[in-house]
N, C-alpha and C. Protein backbone atom coordinates (compact mmCIF):
# COMPACT_ATOMS: atom_id res chain seq x y z
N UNK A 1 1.13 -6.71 8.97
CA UNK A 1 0.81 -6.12 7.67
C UNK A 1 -0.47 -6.76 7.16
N UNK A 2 -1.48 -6.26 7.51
CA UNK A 2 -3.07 -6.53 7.02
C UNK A 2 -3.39 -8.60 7.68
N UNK A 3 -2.55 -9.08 8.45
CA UNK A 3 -2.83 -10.15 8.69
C UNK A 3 -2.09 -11.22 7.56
N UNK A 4 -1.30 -10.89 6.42
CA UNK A 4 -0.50 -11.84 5.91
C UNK A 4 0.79 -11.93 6.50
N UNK A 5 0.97 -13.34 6.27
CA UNK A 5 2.00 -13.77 6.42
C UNK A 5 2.95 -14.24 5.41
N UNK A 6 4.01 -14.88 6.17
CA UNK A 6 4.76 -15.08 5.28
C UNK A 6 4.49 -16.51 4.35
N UNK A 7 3.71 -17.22 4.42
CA UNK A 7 3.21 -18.26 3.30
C UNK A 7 2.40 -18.02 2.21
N UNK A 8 1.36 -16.66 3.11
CA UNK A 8 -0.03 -15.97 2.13
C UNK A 8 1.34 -15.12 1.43
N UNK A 9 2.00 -14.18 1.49
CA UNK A 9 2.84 -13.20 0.89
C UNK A 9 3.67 -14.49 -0.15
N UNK A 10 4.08 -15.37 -0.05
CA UNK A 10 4.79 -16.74 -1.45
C UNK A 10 3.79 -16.33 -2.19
N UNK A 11 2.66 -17.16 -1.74
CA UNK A 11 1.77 -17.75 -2.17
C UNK A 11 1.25 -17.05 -3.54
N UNK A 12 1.04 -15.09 -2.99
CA UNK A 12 0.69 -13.46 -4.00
C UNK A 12 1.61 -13.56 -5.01
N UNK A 13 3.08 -13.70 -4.47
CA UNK A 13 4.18 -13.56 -5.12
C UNK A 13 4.47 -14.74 -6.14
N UNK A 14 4.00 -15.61 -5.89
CA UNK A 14 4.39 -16.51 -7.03
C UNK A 14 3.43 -16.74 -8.29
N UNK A 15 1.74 -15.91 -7.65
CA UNK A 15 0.76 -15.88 -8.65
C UNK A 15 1.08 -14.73 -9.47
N UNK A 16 2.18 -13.57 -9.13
CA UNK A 16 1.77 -12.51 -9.62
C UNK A 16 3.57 -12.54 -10.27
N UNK A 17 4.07 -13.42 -10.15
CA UNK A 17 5.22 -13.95 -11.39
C UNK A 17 4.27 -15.11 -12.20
N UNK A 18 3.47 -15.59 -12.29
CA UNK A 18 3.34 -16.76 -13.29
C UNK A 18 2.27 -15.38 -14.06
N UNK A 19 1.95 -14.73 -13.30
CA UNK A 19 0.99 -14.18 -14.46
C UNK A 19 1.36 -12.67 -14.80
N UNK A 20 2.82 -12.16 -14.47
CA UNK A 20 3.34 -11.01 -14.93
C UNK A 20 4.70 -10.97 -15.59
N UNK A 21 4.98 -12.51 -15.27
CA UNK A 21 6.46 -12.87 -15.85
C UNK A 21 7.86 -12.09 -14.73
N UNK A 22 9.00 -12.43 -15.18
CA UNK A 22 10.15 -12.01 -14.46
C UNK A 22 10.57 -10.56 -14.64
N UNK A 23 10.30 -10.69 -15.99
CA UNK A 23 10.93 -9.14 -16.51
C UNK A 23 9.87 -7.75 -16.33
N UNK A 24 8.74 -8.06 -15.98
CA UNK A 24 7.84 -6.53 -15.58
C UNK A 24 7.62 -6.89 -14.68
N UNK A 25 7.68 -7.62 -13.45
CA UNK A 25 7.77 -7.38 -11.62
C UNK A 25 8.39 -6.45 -11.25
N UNK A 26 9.91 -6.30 -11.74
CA UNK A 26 10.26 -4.82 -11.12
C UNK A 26 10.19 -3.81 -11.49
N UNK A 27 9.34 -3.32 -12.87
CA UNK A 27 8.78 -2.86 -13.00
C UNK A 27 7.43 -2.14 -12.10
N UNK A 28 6.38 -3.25 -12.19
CA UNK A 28 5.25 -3.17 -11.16
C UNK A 28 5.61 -2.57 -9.89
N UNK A 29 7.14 -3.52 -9.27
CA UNK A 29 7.36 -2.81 -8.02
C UNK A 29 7.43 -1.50 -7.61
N UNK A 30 8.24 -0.97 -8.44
CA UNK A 30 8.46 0.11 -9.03
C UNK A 30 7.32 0.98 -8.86
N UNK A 31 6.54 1.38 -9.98
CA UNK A 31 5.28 1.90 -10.06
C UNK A 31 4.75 1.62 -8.57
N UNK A 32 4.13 0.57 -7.86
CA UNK A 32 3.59 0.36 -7.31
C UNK A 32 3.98 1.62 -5.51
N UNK A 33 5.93 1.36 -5.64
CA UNK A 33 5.91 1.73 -5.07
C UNK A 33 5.98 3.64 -4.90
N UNK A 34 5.87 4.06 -6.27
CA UNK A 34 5.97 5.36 -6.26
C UNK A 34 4.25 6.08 -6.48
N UNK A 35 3.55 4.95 -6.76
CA UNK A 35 2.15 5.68 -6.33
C UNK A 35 2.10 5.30 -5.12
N UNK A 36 2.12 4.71 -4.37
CA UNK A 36 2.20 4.65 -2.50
C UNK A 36 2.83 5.99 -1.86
N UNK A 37 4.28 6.03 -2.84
CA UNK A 37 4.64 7.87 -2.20
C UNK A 37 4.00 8.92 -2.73
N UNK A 38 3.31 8.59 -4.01
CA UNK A 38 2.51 9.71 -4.35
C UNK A 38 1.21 9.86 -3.39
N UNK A 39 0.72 8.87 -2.97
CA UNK A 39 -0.40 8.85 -1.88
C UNK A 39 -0.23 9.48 -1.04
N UNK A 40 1.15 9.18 -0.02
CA UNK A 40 1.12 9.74 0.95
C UNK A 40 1.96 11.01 0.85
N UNK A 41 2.15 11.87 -0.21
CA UNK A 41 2.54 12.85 -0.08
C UNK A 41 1.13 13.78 -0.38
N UNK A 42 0.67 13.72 -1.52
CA UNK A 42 -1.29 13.70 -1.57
C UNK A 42 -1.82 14.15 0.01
N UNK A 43 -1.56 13.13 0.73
CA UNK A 43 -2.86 12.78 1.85
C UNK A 43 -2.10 13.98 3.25
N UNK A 44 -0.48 13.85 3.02
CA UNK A 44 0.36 14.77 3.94
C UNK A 44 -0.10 16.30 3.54
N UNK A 45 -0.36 16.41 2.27
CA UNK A 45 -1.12 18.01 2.11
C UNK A 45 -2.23 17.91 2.01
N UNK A 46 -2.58 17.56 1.38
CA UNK A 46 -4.41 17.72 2.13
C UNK A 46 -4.57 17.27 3.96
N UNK A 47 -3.79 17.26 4.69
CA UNK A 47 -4.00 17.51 6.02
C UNK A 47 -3.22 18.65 6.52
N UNK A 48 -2.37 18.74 6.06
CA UNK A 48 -1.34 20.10 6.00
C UNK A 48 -2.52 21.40 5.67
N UNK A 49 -3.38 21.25 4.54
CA UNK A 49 -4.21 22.21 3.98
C UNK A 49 -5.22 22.28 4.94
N UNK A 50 -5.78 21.24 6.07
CA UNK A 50 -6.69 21.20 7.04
C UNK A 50 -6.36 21.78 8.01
N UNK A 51 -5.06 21.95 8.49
CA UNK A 51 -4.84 22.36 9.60
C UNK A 51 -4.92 24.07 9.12
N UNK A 52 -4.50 24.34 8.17
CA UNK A 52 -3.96 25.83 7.88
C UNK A 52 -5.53 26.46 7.74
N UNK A 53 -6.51 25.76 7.14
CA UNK A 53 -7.97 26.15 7.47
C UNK A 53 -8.22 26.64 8.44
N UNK A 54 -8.10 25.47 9.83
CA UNK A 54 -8.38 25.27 10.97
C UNK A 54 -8.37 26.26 11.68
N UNK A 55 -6.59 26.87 11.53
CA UNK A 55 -6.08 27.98 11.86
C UNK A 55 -6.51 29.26 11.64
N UNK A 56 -6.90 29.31 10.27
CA UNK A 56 -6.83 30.46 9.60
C UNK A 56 -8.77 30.87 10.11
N UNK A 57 -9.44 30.32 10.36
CA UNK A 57 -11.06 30.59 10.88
C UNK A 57 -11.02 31.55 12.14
N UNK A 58 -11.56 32.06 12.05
CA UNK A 58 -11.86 33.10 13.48
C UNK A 58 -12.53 32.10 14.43
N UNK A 59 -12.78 31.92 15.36
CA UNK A 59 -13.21 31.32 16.62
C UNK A 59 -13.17 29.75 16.92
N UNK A 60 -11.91 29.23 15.78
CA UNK A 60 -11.82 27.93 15.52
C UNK A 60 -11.07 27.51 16.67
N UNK A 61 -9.89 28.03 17.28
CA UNK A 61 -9.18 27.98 18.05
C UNK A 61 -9.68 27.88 19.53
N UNK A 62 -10.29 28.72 19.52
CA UNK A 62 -11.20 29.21 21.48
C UNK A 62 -11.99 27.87 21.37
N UNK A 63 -13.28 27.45 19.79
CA UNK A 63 -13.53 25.82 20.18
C UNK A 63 -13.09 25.04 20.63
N UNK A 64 -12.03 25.07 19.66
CA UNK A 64 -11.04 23.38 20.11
C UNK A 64 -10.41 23.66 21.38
N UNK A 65 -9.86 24.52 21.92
CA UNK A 65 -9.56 24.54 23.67
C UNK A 65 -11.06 24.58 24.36
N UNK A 66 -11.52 24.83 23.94
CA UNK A 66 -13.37 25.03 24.73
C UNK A 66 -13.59 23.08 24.87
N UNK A 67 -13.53 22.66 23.35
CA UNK A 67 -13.80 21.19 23.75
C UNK A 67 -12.76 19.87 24.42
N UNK A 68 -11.41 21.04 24.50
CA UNK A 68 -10.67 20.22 25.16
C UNK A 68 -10.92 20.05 26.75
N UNK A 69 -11.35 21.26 27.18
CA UNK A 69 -11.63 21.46 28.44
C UNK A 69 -13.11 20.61 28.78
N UNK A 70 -13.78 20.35 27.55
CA UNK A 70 -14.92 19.21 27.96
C UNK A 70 -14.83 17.85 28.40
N UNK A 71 -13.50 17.48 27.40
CA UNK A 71 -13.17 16.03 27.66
C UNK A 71 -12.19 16.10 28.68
N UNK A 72 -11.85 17.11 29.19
CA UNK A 72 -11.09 16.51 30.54
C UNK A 72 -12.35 16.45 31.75
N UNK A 73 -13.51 17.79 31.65
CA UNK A 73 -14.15 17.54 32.30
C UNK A 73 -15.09 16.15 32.19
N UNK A 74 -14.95 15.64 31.18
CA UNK A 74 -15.78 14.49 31.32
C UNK A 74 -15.07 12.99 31.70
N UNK A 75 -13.63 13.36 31.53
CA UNK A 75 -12.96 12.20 32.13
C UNK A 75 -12.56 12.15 33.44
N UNK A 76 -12.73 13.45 33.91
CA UNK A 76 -13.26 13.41 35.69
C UNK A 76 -14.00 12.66 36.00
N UNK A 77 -15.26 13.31 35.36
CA UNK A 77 -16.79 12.85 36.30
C UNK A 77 -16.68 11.28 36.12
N UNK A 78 -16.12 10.68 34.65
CA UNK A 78 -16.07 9.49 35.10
C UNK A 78 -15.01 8.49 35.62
N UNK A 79 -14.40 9.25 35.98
CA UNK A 79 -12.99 8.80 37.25
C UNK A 79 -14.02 8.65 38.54
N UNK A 80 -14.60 9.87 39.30
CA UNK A 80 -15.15 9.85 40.39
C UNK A 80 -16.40 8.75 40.44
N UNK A 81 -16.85 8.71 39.15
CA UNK A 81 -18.07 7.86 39.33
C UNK A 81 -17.85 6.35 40.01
């Protein structure tokens, strides 16, 4: 998880009780953790909305198999090389 551990994670946690007190931490948690699901419900439709673009374009489709067939051809040539 981003390179903390469990001494750096005390360490957050005990600065962010001396300077938020006992009684609004679970609060914060709280909040904290329902804009994290608001994020990723956000970020799940706006890629949801990308794909349905994607789809919905006339000659978007024949590309993306057109460039799939590039990168296999190019992970040939450099197999054989």
């Amino acid at each position: 998880m981003f390179g903390l551990g469990t001494p750096e994670l005390l360490i957050i946690f005990a600065i962010a009780f001396l300077v938020f007190g006992g009684k609004k931490l679970p609060e914060l948690g709280s909040g904290l953790g329902k804009a994290i699901g608001s994020f990723k419900r956000g970020l799940h439709d706006v890629e949801e909305a990308g794909r349905d673009v994607k789809n919905s374009l006339p000659g978007v489709k024949e590309v993306t198999e057109i460039r799939g067939t590039v990168e296999k051809a190019r992970k040939i040539t450099n197999v054989l090389r």
